[in-house]
N, C-alpha and C. Protein backbone atom coordinates (compact mmCIF):
# COMPACT_ATOMS: atom_id res chain seq x y z
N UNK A 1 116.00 93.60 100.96
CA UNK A 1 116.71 94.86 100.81
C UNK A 1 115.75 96.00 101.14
N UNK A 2 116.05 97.13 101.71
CA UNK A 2 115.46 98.26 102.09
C UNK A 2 115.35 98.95 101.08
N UNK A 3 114.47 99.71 101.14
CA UNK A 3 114.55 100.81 100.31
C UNK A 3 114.54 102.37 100.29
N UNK A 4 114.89 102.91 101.68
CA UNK A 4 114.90 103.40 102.43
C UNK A 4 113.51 104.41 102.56
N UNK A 5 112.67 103.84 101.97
CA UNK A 5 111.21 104.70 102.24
C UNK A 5 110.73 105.20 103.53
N UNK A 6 110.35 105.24 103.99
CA UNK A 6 109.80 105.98 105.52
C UNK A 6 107.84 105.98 105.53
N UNK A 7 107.66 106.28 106.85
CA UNK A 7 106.23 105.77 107.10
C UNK A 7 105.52 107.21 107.73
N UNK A 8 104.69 107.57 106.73
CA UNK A 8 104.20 109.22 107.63
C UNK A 8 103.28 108.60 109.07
N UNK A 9 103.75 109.98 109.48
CA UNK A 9 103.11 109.83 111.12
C UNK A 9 102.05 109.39 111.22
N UNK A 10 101.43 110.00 110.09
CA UNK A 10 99.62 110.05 110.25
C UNK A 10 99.14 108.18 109.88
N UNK A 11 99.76 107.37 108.87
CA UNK A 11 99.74 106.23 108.66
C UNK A 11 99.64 105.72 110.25
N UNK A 12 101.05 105.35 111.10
CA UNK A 12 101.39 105.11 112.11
C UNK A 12 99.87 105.23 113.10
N UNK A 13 99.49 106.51 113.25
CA UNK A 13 98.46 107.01 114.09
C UNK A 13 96.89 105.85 113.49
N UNK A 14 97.32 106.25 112.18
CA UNK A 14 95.92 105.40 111.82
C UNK A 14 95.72 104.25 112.26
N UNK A 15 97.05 103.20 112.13
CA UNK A 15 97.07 102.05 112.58
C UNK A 15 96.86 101.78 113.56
N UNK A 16 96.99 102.76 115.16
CA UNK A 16 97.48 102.87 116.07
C UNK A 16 95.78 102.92 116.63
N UNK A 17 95.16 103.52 115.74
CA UNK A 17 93.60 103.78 115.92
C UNK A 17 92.83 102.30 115.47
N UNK A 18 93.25 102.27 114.52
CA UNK A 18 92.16 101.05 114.06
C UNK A 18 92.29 99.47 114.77
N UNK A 19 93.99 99.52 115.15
CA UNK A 19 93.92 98.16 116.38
C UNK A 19 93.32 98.17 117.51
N UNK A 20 93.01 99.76 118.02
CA UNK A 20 92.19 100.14 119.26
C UNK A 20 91.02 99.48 119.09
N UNK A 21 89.79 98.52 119.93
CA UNK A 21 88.50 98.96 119.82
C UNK A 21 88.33 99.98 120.97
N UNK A 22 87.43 100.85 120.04
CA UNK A 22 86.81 102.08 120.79
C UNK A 22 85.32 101.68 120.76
N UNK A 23 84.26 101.41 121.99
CA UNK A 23 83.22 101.51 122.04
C UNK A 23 82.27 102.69 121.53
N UNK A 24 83.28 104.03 121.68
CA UNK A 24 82.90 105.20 121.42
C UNK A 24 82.95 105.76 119.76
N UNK A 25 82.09 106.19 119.48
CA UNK A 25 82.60 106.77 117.72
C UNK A 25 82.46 105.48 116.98
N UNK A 26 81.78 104.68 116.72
CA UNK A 26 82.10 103.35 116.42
C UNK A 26 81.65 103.82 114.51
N UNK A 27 80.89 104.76 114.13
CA UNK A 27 80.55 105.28 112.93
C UNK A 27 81.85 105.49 112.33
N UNK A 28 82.93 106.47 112.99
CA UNK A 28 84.01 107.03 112.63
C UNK A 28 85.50 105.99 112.46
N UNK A 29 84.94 105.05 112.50
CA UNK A 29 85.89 103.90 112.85
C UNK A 29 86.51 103.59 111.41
N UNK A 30 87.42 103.21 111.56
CA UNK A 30 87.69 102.62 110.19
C UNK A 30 88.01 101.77 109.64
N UNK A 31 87.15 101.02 108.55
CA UNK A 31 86.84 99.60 108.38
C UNK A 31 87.88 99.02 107.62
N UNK A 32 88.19 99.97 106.32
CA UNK A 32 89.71 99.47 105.77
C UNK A 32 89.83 101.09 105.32
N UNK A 33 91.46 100.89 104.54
CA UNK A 33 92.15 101.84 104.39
C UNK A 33 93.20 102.01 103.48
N UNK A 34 93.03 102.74 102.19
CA UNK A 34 94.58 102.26 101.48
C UNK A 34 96.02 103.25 101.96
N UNK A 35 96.85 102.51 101.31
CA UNK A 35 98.03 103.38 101.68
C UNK A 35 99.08 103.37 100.68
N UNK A 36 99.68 104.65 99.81
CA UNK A 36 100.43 104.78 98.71
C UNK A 36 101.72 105.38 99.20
N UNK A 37 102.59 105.45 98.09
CA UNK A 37 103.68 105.84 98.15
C UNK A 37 103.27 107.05 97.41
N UNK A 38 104.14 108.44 98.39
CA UNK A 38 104.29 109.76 98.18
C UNK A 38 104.67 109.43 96.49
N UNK A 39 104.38 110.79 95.82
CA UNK A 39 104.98 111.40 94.88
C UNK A 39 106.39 111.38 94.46
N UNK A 40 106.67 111.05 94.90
CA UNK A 40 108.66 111.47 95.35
C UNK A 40 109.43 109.67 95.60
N UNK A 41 108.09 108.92 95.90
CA UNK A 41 108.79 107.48 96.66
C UNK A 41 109.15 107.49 97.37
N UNK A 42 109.35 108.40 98.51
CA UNK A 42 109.50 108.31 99.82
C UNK A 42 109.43 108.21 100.73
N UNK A 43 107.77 107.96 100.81
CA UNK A 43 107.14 108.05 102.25
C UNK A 43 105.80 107.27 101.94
N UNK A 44 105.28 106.34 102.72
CA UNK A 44 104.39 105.84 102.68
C UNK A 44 103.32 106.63 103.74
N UNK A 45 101.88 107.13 102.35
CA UNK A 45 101.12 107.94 103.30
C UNK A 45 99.77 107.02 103.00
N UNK A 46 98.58 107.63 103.63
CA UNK A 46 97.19 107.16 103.58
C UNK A 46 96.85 107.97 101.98
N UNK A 47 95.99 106.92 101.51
CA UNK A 47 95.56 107.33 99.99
C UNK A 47 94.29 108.22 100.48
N UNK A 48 94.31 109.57 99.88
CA UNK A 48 93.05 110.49 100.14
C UNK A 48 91.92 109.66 99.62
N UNK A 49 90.75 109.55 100.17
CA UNK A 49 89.05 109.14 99.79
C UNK A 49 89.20 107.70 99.79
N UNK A 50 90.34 106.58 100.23
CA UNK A 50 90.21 105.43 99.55
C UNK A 50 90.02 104.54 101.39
N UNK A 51 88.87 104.76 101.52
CA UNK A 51 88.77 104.33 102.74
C UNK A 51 87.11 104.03 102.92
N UNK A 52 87.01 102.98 104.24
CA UNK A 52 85.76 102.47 104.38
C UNK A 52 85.50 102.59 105.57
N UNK A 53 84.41 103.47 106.20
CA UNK A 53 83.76 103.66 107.84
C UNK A 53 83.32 102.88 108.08
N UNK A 54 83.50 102.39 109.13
CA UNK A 54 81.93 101.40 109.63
C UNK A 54 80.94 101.94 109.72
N UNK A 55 80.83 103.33 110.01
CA UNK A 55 79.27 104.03 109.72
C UNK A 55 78.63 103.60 108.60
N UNK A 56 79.38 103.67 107.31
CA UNK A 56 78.66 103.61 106.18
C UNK A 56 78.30 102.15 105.59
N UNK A 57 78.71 101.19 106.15
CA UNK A 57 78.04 99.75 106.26
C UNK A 57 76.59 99.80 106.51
N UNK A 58 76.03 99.07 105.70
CA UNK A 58 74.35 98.99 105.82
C UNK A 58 73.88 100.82 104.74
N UNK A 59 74.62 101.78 104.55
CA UNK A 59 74.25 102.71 104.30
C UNK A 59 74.55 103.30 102.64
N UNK A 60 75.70 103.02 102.28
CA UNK A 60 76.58 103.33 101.12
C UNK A 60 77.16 102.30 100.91
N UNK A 61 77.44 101.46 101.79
CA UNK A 61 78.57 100.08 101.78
C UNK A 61 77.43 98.49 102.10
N UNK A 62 76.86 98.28 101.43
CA UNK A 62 76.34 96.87 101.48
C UNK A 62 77.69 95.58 102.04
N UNK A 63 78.17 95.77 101.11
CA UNK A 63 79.01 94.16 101.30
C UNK A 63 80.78 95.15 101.63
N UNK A 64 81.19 95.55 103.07
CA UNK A 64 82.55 95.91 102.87
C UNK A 64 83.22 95.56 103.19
N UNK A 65 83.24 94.37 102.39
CA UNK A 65 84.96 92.94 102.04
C UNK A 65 84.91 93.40 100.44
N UNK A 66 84.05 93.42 99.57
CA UNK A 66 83.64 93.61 97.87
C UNK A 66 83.65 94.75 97.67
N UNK A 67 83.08 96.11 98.54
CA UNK A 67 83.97 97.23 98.58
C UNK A 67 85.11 97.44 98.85
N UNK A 68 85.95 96.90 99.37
CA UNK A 68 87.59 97.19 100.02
C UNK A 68 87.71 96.64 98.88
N UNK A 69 87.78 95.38 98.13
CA UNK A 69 88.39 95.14 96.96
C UNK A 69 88.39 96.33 95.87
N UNK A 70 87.28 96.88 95.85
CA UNK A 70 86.82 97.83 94.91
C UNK A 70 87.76 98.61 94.78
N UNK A 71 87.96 99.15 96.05
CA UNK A 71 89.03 100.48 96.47
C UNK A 71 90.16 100.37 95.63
N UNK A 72 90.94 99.02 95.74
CA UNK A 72 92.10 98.52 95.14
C UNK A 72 92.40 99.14 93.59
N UNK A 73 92.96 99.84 93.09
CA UNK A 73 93.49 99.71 91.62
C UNK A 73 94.00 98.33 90.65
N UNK A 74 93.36 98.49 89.72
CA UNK A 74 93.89 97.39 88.61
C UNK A 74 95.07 97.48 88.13
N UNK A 75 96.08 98.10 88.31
CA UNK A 75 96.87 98.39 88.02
C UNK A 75 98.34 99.09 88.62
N UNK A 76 98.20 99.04 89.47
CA UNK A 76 99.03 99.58 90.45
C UNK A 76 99.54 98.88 92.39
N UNK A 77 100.55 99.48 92.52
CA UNK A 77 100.77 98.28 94.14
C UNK A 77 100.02 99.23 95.10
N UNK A 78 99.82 98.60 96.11
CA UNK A 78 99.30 99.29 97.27
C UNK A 78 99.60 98.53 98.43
N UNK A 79 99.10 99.14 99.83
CA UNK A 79 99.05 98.68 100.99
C UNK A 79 97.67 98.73 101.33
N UNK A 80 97.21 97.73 102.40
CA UNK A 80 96.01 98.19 102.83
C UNK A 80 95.90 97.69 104.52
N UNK A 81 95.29 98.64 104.95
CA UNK A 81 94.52 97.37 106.63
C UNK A 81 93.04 97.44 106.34
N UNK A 82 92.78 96.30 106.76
CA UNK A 82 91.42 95.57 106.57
C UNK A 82 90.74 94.96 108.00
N UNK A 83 89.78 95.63 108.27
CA UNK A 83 89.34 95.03 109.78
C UNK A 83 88.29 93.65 109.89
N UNK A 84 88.38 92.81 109.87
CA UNK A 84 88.03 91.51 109.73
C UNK A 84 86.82 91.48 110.05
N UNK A 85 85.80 91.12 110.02
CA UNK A 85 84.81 90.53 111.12
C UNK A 85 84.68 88.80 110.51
N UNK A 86 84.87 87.97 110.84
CA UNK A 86 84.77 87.04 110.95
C UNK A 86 84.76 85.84 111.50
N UNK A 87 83.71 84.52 111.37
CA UNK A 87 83.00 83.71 112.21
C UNK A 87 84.01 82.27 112.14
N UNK A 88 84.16 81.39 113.25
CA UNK A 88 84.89 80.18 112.84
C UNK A 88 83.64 79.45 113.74
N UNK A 89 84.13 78.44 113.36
CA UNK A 89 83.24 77.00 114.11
C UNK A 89 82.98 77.15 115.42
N UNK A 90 84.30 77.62 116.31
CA UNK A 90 84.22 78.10 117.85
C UNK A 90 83.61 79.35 118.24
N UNK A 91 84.20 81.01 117.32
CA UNK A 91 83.59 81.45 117.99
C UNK A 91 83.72 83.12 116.90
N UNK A 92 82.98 84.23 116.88
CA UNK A 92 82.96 85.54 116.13
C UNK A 92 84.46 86.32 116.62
N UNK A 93 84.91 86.72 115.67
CA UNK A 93 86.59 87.66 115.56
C UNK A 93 86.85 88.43 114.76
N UNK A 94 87.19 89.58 115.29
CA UNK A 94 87.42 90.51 114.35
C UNK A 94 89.34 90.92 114.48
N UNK A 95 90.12 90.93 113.18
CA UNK A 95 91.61 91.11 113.39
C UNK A 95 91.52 91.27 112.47
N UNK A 96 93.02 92.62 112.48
CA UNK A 96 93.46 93.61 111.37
C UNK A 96 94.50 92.75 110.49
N UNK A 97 93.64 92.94 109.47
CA UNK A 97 95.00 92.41 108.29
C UNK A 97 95.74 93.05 107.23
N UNK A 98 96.95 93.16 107.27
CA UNK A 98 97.69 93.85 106.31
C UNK A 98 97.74 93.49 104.87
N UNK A 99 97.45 93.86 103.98
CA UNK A 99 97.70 93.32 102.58
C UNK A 99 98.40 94.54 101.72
N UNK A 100 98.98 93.55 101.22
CA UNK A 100 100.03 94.13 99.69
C UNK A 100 99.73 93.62 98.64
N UNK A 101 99.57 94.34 98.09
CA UNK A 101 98.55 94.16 96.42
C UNK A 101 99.43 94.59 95.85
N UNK A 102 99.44 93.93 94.80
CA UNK A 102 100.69 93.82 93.82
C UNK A 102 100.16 93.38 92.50
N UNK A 103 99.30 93.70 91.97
CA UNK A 103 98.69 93.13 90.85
C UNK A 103 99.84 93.25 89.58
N UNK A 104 99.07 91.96 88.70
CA UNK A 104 99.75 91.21 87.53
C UNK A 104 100.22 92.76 86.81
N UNK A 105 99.29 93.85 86.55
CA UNK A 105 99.19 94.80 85.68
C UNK A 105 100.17 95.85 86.36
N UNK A 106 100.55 96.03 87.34
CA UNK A 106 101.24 96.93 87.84
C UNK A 106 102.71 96.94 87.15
N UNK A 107 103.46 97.65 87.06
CA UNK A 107 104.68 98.23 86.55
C UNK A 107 105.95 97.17 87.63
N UNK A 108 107.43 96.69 86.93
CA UNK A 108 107.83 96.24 87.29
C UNK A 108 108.67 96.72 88.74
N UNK A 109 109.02 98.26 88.44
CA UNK A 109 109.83 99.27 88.90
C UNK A 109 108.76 99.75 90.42
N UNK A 110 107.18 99.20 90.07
CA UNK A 110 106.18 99.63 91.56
C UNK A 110 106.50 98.46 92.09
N UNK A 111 106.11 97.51 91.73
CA UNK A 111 106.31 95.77 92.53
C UNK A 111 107.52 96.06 93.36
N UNK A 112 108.42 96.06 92.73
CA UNK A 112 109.84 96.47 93.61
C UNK A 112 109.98 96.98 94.27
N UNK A 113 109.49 98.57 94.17
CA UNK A 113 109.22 99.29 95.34
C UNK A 113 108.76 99.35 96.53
N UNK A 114 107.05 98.45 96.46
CA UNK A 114 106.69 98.36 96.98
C UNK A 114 107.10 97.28 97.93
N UNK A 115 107.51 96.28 97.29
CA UNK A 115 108.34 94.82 98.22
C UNK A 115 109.04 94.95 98.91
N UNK A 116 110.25 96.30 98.69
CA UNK A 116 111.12 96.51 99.59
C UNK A 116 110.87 97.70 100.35
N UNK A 117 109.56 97.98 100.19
CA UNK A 117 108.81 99.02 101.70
C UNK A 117 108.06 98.70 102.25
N UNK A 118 107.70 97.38 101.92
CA UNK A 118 106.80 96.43 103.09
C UNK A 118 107.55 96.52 104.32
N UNK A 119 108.27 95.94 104.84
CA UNK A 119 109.26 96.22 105.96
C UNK A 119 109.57 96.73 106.64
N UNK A 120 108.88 98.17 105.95
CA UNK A 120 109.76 99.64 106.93
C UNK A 120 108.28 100.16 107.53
N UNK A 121 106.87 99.41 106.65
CA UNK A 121 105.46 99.41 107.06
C UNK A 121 105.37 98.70 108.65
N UNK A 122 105.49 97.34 108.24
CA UNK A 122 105.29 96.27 109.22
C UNK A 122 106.40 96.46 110.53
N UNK A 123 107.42 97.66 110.72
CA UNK A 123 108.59 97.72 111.93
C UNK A 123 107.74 99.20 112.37
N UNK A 124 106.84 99.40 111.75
CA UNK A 124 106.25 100.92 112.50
C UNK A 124 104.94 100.45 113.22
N UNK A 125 104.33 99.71 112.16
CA UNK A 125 102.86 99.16 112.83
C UNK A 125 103.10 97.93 113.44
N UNK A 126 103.69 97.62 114.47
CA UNK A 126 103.87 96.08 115.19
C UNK A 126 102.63 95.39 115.97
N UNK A 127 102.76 94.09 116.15
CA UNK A 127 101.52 93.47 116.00
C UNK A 127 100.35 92.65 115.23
N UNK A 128 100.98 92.96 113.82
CA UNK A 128 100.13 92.44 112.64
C UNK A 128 100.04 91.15 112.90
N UNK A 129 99.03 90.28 113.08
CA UNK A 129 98.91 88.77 112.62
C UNK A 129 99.03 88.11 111.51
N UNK A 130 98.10 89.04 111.00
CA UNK A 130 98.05 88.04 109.57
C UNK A 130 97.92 89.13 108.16
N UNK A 131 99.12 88.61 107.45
CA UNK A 131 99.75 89.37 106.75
C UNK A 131 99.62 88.64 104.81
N UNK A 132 99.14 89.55 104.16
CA UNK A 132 98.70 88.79 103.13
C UNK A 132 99.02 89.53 102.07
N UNK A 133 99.66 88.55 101.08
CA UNK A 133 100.47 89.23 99.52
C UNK A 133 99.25 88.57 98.63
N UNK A 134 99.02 90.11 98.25
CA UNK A 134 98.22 89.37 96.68
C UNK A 134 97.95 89.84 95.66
N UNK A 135 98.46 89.06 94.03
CA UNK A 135 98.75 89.37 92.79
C UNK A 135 97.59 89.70 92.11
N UNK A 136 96.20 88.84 92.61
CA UNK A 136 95.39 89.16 91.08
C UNK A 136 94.12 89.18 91.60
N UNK A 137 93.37 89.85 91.18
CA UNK A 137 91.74 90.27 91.53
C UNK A 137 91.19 89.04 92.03
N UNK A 138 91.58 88.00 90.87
CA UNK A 138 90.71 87.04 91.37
C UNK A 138 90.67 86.63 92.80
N UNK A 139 92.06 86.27 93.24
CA UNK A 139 92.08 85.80 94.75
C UNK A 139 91.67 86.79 95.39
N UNK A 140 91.70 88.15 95.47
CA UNK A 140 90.90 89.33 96.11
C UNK A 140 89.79 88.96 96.05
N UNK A 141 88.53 88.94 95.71
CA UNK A 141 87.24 88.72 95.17
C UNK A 141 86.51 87.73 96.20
N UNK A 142 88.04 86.44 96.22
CA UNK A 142 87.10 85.01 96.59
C UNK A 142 87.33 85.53 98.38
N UNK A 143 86.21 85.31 99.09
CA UNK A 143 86.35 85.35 100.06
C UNK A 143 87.53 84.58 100.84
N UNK A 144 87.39 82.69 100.30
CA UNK A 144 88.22 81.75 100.94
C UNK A 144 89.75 82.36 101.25
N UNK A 145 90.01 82.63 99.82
CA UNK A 145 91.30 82.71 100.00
C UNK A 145 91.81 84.00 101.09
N UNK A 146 90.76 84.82 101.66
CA UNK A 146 91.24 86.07 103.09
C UNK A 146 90.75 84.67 104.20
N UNK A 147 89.85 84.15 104.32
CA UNK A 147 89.06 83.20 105.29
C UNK A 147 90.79 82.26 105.57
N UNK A 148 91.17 81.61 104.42
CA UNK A 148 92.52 81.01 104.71
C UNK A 148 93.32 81.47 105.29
N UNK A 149 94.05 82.46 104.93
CA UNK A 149 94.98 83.67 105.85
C UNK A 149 94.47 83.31 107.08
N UNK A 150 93.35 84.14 107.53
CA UNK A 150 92.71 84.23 109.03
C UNK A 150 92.83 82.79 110.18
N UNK A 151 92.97 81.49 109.30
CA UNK A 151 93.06 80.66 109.67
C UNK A 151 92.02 79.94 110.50
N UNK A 152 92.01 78.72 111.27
CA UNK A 152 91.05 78.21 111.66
C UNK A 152 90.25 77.70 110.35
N UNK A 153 88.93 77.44 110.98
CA UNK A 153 87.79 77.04 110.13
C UNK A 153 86.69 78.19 109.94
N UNK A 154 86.65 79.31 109.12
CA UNK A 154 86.58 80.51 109.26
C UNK A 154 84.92 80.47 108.28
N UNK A 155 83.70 80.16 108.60
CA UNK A 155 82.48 79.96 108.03
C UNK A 155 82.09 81.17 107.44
N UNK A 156 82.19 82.47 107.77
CA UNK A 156 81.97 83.67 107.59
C UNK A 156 82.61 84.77 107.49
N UNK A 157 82.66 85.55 106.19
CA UNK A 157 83.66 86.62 106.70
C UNK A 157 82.70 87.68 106.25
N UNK A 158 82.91 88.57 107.13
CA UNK A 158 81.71 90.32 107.11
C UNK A 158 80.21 89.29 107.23
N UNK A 159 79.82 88.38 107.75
CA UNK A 159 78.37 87.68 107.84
C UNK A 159 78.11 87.19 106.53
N UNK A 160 79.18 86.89 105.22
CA UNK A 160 78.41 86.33 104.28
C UNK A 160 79.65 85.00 103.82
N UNK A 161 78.87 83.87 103.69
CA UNK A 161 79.60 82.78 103.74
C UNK A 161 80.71 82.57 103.06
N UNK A 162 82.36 82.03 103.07
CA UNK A 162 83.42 81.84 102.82
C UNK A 162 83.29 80.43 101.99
């Protein structure tokens, strides 16, 4: 079921940026990204400050797979894109993954919301591969369980072992 939420432009654009590789600006890039529902429930926008550069890897951001978790609220749903870097048996890949966080602690009336505005996310940003629902910190945390999603035999994810 819909819910008739809507997707701000600027979301759209972001996405539209971060599937790009740009050789250029590679600091300004953006490594992950959250995304909330307006005030109102109507519009799915980018969460102000809740975002990760690739500039700031090695600088402010040591490990940013354990930072992007960070970002996440304990308590509340969200959206996120997450830019992969990760290693399989054959060969190094990097692909954008969508996740919906939905944690145990969140409100029954957000879960809902958010479930039935996944949809109106994923028909604006087309292209997603690999698309991932998840309830509780813990599976956030463990590397395997993003390494699974990604599929293959996935040895590495961000260079530290799965």
């Amino acid at each position: 079921m819909a819910s008739g939420v809507t997707v701000a432009d600027e979301v759209i654009a972001l996405f539209n940026e971060m599937k790009v590789w740009r050789s250029t600006d590679q600091a300004g890039k953006k490594k992950a990204v959250l995304f909330c529902l307006s005030s109102d429930n109507k519009k799915i926008i980018i969460e102000e400050g809740k975002e990760i550069l690739v500039g700031d890897i090695g600088k402010t951001v040591d490990d940013p797979y354990l930072d992007f978790v960070n970002l996440l609220p304990k308590n509340d749903c969200r959206y996120a894109l997450y830019d992969a870097n990760y290693a399989t048996t054959e060969s190094k890949k990097q692909e954008l993954v969508f996740v919906s966080w939905a944690p145990e602690g969140a409100s029954l009336k957000n879960k809902m919301i958010y479930a039935s505005s996944q949809d109106a996310f994923r028909r604006k940003c087309p292209g997603l591969k690999h698309i991932w629902q998840v309830n509780s910190m813990e599976d956030m945390k463990d590397r395997s369980c993003l390494a699974a999603k990604l599929g293959g035999t996935v040895i590495t994810l961000e260079g530290k072992p799965c």
